[in-house]
C-alpha atoms as a PDB file:
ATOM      1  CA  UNK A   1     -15.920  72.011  27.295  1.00  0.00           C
ATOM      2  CA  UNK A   2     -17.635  68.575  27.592  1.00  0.00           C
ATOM      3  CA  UNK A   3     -14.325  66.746  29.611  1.00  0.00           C
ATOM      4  CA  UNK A   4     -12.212  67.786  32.513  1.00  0.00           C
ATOM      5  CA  UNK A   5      -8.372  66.852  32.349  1.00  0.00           C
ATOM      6  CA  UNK A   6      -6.021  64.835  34.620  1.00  0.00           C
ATOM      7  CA  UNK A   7      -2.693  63.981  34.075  1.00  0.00           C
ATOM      8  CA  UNK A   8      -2.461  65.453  30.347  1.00  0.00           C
ATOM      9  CA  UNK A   9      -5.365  63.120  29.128  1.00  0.00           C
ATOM     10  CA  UNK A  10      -8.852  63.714  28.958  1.00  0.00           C
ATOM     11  CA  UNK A  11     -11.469  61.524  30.853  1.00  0.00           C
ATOM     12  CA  UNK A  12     -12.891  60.875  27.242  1.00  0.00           C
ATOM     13  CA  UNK A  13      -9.625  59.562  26.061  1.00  0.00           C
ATOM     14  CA  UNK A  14      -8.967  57.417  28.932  1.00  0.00           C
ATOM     15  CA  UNK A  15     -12.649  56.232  28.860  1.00  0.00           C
ATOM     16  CA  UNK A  16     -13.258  55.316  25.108  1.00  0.00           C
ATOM     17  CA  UNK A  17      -9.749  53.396  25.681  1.00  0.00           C
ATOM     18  CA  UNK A  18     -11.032  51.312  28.721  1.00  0.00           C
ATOM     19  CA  UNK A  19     -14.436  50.420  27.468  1.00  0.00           C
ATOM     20  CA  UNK A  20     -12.689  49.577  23.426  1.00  0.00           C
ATOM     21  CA  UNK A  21     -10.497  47.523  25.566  1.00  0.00           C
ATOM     22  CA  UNK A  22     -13.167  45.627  27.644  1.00  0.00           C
ATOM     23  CA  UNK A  23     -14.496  44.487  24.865  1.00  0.00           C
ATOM     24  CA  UNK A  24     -11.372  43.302  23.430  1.00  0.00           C
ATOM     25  CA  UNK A  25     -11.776  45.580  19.982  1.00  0.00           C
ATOM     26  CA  UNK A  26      -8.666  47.219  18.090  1.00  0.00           C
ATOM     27  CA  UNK A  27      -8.950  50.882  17.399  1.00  0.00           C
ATOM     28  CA  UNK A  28      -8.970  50.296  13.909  1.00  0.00           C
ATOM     29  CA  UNK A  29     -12.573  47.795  14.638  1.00  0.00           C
ATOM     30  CA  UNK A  30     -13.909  50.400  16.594  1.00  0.00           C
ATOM     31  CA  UNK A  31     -13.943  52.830  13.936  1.00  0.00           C
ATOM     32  CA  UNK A  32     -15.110  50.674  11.496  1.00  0.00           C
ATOM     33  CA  UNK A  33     -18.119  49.279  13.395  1.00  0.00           C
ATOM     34  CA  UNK A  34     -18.641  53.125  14.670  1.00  0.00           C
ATOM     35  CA  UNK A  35     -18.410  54.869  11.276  1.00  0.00           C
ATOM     36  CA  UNK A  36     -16.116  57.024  12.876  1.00  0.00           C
ATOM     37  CA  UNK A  37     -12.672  57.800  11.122  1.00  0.00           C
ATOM     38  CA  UNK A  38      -9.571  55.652  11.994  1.00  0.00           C
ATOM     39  CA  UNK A  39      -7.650  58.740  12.881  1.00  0.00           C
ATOM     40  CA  UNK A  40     -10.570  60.692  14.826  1.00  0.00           C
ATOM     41  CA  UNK A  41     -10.192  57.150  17.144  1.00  0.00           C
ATOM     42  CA  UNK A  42      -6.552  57.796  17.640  1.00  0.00           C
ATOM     43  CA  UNK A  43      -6.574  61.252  18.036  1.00  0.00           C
ATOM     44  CA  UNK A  44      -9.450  61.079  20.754  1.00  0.00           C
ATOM     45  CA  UNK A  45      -7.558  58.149  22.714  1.00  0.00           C
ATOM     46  CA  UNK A  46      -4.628  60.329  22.249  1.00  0.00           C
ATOM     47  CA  UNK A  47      -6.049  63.155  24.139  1.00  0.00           C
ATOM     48  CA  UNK A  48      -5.295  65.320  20.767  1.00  0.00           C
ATOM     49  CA  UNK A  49      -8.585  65.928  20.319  1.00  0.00           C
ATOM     50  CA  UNK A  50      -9.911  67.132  23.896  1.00  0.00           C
ATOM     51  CA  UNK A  51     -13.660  67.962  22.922  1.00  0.00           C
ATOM     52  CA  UNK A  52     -15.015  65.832  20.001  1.00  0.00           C
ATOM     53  CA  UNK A  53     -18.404  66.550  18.611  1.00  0.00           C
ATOM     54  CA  UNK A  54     -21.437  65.157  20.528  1.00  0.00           C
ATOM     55  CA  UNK A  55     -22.201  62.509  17.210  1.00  0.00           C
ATOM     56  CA  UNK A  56     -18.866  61.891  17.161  1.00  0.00           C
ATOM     57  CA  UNK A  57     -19.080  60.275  20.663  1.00  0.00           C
ATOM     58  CA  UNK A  58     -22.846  59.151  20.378  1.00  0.00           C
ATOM     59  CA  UNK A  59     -21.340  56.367  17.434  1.00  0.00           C
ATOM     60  CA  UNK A  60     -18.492  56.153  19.709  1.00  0.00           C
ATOM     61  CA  UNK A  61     -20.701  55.416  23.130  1.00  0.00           C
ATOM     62  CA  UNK A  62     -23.470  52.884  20.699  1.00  0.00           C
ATOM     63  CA  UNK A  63     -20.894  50.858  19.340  1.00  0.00           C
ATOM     64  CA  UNK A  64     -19.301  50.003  22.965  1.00  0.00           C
ATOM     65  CA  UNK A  65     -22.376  49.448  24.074  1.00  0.00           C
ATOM     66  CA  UNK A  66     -22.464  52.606  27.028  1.00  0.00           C
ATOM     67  CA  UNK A  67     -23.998  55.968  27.416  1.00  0.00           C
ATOM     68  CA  UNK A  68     -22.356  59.248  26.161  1.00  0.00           C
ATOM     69  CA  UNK A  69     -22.264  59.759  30.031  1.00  0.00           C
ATOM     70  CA  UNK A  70     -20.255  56.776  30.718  1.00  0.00           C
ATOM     71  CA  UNK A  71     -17.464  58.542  28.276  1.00  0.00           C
ATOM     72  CA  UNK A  72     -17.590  61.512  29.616  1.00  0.00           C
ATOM     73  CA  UNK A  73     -17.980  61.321  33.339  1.00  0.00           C
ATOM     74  CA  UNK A  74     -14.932  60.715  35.393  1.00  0.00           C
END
């Protein structure tokens, strides 16, 4: 498994939700600009979906402008 949990979220949730958030993007813009599916955004913020594929997160991680590591790392 790719992310460690804490408090019933994983440290990708919380992590694609801080950096979407520093750059002042809706979930709904960030899966548009990342080609990644409205509800795969939701679901991964959501902690629902605890290990999403590596491409899923490499879109994720180019189109806020960080590293895969930077999502995944606590």
């Amino acid at each position: 498994m790719i992310t460690t949990m804490s408090k019933g979220k994983s440290t990708i949730s919380k992590n694609v939700k801080k950096y979407r958030k520093k750059l002042g993007i809706s979930q709904d813009k960030l899966s548009k600009l990342s080609n990644v599916a409205y509800n795969t955004i939701i679901k991964i913020e959501s902690g629902a979906t605890y290990n999403p594929r590596v491409e899923t997160l490499k879109q994720i991680a180019d189109t806020l402008c960080v590293s895969i590591d930077n999502l995944i790392k606590e």
